[in-house]
N, C-alpha and C. Protein backbone atom coordinates (compact mmCIF):
# COMPACT_ATOMS: atom_id res chain seq x y z
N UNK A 1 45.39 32.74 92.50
CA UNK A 1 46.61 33.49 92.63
C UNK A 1 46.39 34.91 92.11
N UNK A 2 46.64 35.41 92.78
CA UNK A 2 46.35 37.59 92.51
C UNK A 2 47.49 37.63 91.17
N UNK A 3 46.97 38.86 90.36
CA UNK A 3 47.70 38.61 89.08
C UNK A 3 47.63 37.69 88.44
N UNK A 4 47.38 36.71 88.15
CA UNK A 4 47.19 35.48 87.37
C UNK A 4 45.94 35.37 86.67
N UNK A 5 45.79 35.47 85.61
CA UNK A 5 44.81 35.32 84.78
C UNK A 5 44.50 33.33 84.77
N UNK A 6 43.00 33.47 85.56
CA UNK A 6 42.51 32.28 85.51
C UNK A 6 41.68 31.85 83.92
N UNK A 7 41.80 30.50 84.11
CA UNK A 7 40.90 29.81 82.99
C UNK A 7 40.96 28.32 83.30
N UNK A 8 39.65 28.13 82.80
CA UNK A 8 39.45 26.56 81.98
C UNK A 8 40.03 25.85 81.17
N UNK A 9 40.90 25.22 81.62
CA UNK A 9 42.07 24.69 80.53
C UNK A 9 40.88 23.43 79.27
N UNK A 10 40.01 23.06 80.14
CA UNK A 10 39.15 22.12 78.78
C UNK A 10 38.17 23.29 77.68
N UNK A 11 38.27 24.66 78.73
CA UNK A 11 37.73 25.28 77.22
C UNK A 11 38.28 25.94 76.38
N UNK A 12 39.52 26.00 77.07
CA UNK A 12 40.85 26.87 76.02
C UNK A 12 41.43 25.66 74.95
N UNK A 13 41.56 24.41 75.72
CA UNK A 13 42.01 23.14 74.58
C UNK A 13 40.63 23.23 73.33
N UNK A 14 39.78 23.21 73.99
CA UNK A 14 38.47 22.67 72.81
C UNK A 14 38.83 23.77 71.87
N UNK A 15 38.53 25.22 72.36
CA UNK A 15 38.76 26.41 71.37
C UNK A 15 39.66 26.12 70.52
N UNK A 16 40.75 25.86 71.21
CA UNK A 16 42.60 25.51 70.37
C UNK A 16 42.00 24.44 69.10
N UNK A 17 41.36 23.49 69.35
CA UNK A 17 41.46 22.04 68.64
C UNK A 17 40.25 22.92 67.57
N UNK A 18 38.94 23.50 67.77
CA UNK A 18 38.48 23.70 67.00
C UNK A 18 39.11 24.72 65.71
N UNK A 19 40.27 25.84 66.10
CA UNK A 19 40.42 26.48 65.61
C UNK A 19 41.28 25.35 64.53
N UNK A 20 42.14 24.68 64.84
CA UNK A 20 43.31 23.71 63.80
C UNK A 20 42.46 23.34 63.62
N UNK A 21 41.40 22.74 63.60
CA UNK A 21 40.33 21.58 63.04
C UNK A 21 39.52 22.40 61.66
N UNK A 22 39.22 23.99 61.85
CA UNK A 22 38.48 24.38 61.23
C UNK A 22 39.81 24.76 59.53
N UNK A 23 41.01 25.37 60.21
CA UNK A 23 41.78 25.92 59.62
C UNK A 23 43.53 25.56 59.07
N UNK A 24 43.47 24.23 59.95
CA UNK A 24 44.58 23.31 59.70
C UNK A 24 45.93 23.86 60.12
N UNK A 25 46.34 23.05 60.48
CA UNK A 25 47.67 23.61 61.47
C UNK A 25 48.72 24.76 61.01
N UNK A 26 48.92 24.90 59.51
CA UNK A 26 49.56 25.70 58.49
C UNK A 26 49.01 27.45 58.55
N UNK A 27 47.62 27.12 58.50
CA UNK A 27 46.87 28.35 58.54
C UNK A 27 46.33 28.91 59.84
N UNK A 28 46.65 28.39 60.85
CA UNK A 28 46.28 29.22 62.04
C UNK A 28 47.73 29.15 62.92
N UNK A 29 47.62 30.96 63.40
CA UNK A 29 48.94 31.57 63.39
C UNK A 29 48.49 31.82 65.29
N UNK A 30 49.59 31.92 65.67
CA UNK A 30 49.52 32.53 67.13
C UNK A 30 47.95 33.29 67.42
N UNK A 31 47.55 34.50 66.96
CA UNK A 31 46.89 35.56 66.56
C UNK A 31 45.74 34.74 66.68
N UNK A 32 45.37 33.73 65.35
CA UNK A 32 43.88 33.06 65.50
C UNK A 32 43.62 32.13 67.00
N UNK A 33 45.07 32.08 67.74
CA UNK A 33 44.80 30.80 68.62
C UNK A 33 44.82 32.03 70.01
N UNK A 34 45.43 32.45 69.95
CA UNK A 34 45.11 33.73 70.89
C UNK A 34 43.45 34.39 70.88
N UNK A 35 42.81 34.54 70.11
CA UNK A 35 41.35 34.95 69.65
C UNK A 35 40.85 34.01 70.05
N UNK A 36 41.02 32.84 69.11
CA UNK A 36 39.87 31.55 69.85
C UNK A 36 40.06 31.16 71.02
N UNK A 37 41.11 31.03 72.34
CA UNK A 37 41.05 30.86 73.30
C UNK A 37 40.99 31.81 74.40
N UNK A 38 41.26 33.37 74.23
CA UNK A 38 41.04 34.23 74.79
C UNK A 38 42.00 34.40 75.74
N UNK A 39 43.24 33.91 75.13
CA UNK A 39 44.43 33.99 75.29
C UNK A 39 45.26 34.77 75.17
N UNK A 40 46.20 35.30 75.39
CA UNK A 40 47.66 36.25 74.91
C UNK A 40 48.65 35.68 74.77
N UNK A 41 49.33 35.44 73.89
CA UNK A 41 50.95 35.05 73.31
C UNK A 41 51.30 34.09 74.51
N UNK A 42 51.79 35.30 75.33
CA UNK A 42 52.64 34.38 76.73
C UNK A 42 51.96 33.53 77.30
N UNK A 43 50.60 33.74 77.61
CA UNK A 43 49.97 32.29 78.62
C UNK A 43 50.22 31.26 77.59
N UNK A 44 49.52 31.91 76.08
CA UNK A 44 49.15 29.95 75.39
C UNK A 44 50.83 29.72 76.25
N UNK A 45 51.87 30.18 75.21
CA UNK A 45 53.53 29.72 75.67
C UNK A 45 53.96 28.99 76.78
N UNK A 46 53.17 30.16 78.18
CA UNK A 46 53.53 29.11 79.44
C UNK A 46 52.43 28.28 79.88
N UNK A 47 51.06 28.33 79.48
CA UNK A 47 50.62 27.16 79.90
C UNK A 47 50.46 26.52 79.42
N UNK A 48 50.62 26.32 77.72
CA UNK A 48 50.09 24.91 76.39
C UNK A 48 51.04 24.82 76.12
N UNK A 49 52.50 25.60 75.75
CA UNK A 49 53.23 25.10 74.94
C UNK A 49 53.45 26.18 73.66
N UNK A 50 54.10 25.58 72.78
CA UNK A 50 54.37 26.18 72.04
C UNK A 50 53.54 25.64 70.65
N UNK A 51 53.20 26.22 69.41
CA UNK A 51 52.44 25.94 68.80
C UNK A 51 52.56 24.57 68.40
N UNK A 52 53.40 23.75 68.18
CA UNK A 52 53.32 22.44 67.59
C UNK A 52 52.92 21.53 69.03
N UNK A 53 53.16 22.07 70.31
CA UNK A 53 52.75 21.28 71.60
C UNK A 53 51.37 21.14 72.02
N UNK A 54 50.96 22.34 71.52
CA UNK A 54 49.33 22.97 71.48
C UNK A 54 49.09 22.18 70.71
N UNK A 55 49.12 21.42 69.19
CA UNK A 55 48.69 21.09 68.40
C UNK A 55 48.45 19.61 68.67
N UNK A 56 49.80 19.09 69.30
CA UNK A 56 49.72 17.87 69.46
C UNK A 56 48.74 17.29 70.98
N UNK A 57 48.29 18.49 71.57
CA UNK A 57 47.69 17.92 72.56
C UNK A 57 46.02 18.19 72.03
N UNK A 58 45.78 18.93 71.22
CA UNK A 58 44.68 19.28 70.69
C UNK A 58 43.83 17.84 69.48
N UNK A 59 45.13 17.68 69.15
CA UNK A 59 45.28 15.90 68.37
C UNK A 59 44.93 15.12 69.24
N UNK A 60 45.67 15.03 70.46
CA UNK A 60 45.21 13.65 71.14
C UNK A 60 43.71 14.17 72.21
N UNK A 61 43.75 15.35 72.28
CA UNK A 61 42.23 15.28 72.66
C UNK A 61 41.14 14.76 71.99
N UNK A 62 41.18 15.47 70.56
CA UNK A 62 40.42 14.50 69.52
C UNK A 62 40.05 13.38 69.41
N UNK A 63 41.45 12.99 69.28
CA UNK A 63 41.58 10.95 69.42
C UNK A 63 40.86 10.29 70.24
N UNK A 64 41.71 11.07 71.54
CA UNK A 64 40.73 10.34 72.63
C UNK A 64 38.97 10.50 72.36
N UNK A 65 38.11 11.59 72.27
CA UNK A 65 37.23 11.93 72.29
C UNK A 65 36.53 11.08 71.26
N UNK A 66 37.36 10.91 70.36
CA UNK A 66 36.13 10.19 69.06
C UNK A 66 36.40 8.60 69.40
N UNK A 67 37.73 8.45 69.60
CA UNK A 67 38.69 7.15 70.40
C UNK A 67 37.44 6.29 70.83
N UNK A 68 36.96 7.10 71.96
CA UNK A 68 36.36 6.34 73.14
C UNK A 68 34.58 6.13 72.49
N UNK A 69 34.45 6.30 71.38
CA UNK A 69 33.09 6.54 70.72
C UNK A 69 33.19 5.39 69.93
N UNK A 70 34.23 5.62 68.85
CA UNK A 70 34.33 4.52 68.37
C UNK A 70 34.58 3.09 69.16
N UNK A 71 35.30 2.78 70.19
CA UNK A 71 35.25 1.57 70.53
C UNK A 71 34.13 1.01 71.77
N UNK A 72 33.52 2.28 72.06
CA UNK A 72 32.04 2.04 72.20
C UNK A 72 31.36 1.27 70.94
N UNK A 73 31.19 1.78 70.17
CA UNK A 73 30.41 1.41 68.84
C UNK A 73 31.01 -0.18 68.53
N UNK A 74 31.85 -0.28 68.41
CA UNK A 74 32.54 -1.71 68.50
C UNK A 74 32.42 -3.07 69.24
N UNK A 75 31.94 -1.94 70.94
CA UNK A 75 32.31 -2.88 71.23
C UNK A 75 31.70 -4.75 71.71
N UNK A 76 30.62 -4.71 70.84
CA UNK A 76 29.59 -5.52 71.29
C UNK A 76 30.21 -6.45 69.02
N UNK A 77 31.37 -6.07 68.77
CA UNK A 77 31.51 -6.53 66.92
C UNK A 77 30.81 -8.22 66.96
N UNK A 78 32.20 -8.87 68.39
CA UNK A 78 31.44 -10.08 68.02
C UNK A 78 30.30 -11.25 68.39
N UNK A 79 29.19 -10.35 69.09
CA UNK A 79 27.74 -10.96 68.89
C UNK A 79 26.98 -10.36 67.32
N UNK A 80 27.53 -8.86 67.01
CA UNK A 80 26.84 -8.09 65.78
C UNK A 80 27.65 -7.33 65.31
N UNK A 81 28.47 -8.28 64.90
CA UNK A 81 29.45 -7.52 63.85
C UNK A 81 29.00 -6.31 62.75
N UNK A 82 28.02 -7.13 62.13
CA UNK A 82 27.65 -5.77 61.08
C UNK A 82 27.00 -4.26 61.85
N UNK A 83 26.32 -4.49 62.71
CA UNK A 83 26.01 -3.62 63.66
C UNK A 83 26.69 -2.78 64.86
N UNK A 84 27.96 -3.63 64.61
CA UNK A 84 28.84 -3.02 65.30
C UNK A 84 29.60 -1.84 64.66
N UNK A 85 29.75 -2.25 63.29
CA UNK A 85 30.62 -1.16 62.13
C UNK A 85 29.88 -0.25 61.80
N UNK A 86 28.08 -0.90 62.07
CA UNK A 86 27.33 0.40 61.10
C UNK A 86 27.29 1.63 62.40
N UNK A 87 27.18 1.18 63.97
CA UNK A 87 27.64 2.26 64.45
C UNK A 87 29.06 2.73 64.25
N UNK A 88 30.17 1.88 64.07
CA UNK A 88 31.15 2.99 64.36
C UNK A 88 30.69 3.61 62.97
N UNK A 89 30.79 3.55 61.70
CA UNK A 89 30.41 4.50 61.27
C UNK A 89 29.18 5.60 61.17
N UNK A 90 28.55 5.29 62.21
CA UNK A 90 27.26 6.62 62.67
C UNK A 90 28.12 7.27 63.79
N UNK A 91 29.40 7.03 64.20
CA UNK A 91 29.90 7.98 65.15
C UNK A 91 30.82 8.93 64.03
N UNK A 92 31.24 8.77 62.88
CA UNK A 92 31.72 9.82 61.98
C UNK A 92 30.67 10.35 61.45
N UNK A 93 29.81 9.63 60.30
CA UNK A 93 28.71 10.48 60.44
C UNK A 93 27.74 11.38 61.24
N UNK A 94 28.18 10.87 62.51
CA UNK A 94 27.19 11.96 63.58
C UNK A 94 28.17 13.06 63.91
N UNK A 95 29.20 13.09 63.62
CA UNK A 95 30.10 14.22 63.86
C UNK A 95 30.28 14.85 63.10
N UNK A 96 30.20 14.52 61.43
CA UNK A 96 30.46 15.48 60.31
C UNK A 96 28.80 16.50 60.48
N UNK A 97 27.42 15.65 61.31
CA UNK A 97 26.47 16.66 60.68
C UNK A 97 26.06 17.49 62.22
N UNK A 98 27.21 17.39 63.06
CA UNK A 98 26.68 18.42 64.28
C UNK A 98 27.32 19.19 64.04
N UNK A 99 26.35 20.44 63.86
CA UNK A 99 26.32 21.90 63.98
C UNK A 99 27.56 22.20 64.20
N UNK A 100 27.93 22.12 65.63
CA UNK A 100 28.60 22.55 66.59
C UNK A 100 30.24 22.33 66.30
N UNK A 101 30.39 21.75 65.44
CA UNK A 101 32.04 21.17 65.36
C UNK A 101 32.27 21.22 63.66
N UNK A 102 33.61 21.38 63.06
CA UNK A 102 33.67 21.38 61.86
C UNK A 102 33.63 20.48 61.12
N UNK A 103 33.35 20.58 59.53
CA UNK A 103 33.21 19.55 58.78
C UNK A 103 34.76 18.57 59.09
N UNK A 104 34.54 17.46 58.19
CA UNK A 104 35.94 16.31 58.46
C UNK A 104 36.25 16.29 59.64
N UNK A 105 37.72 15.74 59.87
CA UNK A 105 37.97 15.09 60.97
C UNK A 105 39.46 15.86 60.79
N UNK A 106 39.95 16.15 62.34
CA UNK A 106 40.95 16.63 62.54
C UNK A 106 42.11 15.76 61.65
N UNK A 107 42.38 14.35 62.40
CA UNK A 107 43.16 13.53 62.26
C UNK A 107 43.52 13.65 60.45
N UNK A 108 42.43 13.39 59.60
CA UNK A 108 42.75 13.24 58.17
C UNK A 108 43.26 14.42 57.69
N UNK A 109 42.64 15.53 58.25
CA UNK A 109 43.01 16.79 57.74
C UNK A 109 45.16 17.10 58.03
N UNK A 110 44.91 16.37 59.57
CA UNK A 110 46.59 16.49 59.68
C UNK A 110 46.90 15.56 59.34
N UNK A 111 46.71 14.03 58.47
CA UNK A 111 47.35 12.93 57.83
C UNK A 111 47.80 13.74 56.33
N UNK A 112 46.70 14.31 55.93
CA UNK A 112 46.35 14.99 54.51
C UNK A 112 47.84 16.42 54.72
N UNK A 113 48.37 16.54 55.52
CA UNK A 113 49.12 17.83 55.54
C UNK A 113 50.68 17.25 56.05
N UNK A 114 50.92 16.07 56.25
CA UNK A 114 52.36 15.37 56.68
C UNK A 114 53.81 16.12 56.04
N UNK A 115 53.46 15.75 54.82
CA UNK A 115 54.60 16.51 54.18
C UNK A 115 55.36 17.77 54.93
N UNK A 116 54.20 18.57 55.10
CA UNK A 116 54.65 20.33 55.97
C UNK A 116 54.52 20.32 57.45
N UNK A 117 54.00 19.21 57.94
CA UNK A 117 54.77 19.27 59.19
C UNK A 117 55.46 18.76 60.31
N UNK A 118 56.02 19.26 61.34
CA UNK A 118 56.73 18.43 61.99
C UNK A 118 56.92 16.87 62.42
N UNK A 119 58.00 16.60 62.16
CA UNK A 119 58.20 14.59 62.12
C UNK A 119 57.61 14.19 63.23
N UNK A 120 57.22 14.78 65.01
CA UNK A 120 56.48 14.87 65.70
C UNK A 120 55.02 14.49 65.37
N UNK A 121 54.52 15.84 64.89
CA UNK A 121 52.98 15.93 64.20
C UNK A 121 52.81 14.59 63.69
N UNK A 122 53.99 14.69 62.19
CA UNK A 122 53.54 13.88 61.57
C UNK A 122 53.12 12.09 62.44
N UNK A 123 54.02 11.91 62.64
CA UNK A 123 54.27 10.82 63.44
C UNK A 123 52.99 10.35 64.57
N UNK A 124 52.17 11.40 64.96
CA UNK A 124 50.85 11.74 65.86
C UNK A 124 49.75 11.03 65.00
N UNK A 125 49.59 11.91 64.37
CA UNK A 125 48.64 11.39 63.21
C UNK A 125 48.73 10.43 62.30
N UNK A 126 50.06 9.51 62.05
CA UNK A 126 49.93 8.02 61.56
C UNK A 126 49.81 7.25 62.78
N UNK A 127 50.25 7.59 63.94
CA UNK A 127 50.09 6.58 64.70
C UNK A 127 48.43 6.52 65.28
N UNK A 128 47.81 7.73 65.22
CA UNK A 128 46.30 7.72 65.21
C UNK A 128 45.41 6.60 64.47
N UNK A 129 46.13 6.76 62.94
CA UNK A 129 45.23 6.31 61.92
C UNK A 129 45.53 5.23 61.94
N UNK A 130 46.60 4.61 62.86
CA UNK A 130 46.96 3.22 63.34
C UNK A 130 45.73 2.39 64.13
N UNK A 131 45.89 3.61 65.13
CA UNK A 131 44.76 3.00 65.85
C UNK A 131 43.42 2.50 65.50
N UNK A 132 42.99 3.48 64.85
CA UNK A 132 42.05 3.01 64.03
C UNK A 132 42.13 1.92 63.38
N UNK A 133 42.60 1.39 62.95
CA UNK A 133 42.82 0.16 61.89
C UNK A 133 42.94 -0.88 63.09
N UNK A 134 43.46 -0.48 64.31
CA UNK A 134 44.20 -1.44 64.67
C UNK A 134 42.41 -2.07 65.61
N UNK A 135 41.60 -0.96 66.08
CA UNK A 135 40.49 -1.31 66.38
C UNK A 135 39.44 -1.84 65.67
N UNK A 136 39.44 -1.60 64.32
CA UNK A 136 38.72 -2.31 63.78
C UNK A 136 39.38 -3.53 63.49
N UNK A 137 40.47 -4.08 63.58
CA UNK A 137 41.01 -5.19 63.33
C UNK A 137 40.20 -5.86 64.53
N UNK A 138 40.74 -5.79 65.85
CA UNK A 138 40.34 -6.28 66.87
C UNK A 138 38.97 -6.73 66.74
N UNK A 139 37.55 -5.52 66.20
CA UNK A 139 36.47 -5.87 66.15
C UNK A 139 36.35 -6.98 65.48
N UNK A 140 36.80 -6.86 64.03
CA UNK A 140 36.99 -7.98 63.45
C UNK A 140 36.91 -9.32 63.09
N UNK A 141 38.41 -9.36 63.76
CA UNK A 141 38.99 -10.25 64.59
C UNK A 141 37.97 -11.14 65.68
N UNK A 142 37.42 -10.20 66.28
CA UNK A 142 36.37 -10.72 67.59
C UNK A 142 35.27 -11.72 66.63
N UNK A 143 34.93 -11.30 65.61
CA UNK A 143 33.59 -11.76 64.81
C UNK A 143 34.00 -12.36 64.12
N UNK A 144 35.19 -13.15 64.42
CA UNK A 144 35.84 -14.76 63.10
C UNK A 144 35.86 -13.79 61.71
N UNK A 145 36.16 -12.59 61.25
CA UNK A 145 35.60 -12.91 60.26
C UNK A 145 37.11 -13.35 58.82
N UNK A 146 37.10 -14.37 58.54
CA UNK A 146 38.63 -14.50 57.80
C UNK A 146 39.57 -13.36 56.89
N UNK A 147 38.98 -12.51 56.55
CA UNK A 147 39.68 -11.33 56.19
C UNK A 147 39.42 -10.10 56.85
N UNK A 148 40.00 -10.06 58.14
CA UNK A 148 39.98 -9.28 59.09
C UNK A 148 40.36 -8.51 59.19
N UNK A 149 42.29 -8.12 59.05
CA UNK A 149 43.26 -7.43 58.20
C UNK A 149 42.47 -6.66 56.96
N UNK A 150 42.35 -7.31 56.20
CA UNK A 150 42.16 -6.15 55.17
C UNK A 150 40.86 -5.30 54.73
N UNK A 151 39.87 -5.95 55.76
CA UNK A 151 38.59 -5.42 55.70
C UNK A 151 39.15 -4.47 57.17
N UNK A 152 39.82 -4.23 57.67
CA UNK A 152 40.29 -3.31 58.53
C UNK A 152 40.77 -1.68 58.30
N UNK A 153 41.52 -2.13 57.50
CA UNK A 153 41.93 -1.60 55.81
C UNK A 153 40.99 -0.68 55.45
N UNK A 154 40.47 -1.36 54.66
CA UNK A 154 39.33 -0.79 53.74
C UNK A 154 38.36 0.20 54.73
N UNK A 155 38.03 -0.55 55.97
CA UNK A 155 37.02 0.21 56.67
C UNK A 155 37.76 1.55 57.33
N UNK A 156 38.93 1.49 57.74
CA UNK A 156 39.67 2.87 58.15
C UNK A 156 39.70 3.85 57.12
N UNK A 157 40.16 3.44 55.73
CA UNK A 157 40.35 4.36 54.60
C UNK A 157 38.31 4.51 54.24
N UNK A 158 37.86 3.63 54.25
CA UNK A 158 36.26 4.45 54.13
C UNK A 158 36.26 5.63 55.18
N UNK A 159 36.08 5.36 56.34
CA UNK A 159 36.17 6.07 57.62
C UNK A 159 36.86 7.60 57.25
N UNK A 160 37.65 7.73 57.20
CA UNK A 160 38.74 9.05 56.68
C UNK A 160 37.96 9.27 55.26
N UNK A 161 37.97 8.76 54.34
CA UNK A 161 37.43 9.54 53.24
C UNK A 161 36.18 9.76 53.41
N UNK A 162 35.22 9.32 54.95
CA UNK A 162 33.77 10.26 55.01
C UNK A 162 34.05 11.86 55.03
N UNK A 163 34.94 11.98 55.78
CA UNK A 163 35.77 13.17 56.32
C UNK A 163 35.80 13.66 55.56
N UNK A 164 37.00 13.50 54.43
CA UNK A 164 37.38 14.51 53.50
C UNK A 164 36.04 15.01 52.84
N UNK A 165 35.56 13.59 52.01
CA UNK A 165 34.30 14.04 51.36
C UNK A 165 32.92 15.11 52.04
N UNK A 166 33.28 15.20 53.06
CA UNK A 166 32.46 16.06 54.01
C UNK A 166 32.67 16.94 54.00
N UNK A 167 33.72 17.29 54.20
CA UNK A 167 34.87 18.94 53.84
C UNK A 167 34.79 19.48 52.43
N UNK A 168 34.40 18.52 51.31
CA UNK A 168 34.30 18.54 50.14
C UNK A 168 33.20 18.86 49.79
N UNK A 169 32.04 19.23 50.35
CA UNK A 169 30.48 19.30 50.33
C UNK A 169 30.19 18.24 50.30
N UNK A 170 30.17 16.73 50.40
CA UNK A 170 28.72 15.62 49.85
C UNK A 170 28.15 15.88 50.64
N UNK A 171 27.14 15.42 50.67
CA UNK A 171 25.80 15.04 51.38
C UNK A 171 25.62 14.45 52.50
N UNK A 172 25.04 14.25 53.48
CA UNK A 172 24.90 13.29 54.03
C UNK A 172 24.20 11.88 53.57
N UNK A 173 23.34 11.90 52.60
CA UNK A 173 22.92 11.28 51.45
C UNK A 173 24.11 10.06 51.12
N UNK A 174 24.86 11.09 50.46
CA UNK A 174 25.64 10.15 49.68
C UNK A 174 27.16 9.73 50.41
N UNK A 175 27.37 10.36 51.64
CA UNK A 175 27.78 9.74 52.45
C UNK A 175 27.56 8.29 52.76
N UNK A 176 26.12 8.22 53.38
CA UNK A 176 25.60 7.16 53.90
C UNK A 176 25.54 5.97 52.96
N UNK A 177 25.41 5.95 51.54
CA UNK A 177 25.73 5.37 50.40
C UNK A 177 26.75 4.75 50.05
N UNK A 178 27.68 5.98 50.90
CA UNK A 178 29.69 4.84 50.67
C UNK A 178 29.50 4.16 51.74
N UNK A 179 28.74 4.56 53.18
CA UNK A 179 29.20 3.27 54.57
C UNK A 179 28.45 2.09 53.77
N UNK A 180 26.75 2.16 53.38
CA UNK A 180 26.60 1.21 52.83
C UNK A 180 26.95 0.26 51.71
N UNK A 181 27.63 0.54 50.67
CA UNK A 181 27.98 -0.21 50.18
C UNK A 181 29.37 -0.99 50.58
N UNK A 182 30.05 -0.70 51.36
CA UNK A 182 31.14 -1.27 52.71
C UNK A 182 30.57 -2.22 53.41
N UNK A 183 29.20 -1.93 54.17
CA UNK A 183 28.72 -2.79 54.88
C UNK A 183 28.50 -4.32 54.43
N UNK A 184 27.84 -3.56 52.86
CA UNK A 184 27.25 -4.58 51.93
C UNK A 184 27.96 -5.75 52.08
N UNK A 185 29.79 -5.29 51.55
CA UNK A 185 30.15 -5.97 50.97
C UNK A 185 31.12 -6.96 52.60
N UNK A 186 30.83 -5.88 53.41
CA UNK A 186 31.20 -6.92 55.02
C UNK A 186 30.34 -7.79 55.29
N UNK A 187 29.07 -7.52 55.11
CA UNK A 187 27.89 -8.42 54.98
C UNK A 187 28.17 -9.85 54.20
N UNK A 188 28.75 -9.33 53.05
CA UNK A 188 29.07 -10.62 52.14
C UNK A 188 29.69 -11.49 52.72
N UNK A 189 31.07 -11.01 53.25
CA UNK A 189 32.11 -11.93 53.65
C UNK A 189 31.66 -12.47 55.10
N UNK A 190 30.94 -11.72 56.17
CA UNK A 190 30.50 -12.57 56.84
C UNK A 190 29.63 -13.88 56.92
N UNK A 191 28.68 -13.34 55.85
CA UNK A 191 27.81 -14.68 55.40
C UNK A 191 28.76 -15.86 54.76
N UNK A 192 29.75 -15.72 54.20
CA UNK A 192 30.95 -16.59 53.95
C UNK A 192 31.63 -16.97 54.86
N UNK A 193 31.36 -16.59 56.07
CA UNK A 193 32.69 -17.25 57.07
C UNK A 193 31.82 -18.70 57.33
N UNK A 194 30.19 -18.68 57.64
CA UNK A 194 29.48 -19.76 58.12
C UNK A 194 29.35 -20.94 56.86
């Protein structure tokens, strides 16, 4: 269309998601999301939305994207359960140490910020961290293992605090140190189900 400023809507979303990802929804203003997508005021407006619409589609791009990784990693839990968790957690760890994308994870960073924002937002990002739980339940679940529920639990809140702690400087070192001693102790209880 003559006059119409064309674009790539998957590279203006990625830009959008990296910029909230790097700087959190509070701290990036029209201005930074205009820069990172190479945008002006009015397009983001008429073609994304308005900043909390932008945000929330930048969220479920995420989701989906890591979504479909993690239940890859899963999805073989009940022939190798333990091998099933130690990938999903090499799909957070492989994301906190590429270059290319920011430390932590979108999702925790906007669980970690609820209070300040919209009942929308908020509401995005528990029902995310739902999912999560709710997939590792399933894996679980698939692999008999009798405390399924709450090792679901535990493995979502490990999962999210790789994140933070990533954002926090650790290591990859001592990262790998918290999945394992998780595993350990999934290890345990599976050898208890037989």
């Amino acid at each position: 269309m003559a006059g119409k400023k064309q674009f790539e809507m998957d590279v203006v979303l990625d830009a959008a998601m990296v910029r909230f990802w790097r700087a959190g929804y509070a701290d990036t203003s029209l201005d930074d999301l205009s820069k990172a997508t190479g945008l002006n005021r009015s397009s983001i407006y008429s073609s994304l939305g308005d900043k909390d619409a932008l945000y929330l589609r930048c969220l479920d791009r995420y989701a989906t994207r890591y979504g479909t990784r993690y239940d890859q990693a899963l999805s073989r839990a009940a022939e190798e359960p333990l091998r099933a968790i130690r990938e999903f957690f090499d799909v957070t760890l492989n994301r906190i140490a590429d270059p290319d994308v920011p430390d932590g994870c979108l999702v925790a960073q906007t669980a970690m910020a609820i209070p300040v924002l919209s009942p929308t937002i908020a509401a995005r990002a528990t029902e995310a961290l739902g999912f999560q739980q709710a997939r590792l339940r399933t894996a679980l679940h698939a692999a008999k293992l009798a405390d399924a529920d709450d090792f679901a639990v535990h493995l979502a809140a490990v999962n999210q605090s790789l994140a933070v702690m990533s954002r926090a400087g650790s290591t990859q070192k001592q990262l790998r140190s918290v999945v394992d001693i998780s595993l350990s102790a999934l290890s345990q209880a599976l050898q208890a189900r037989n």
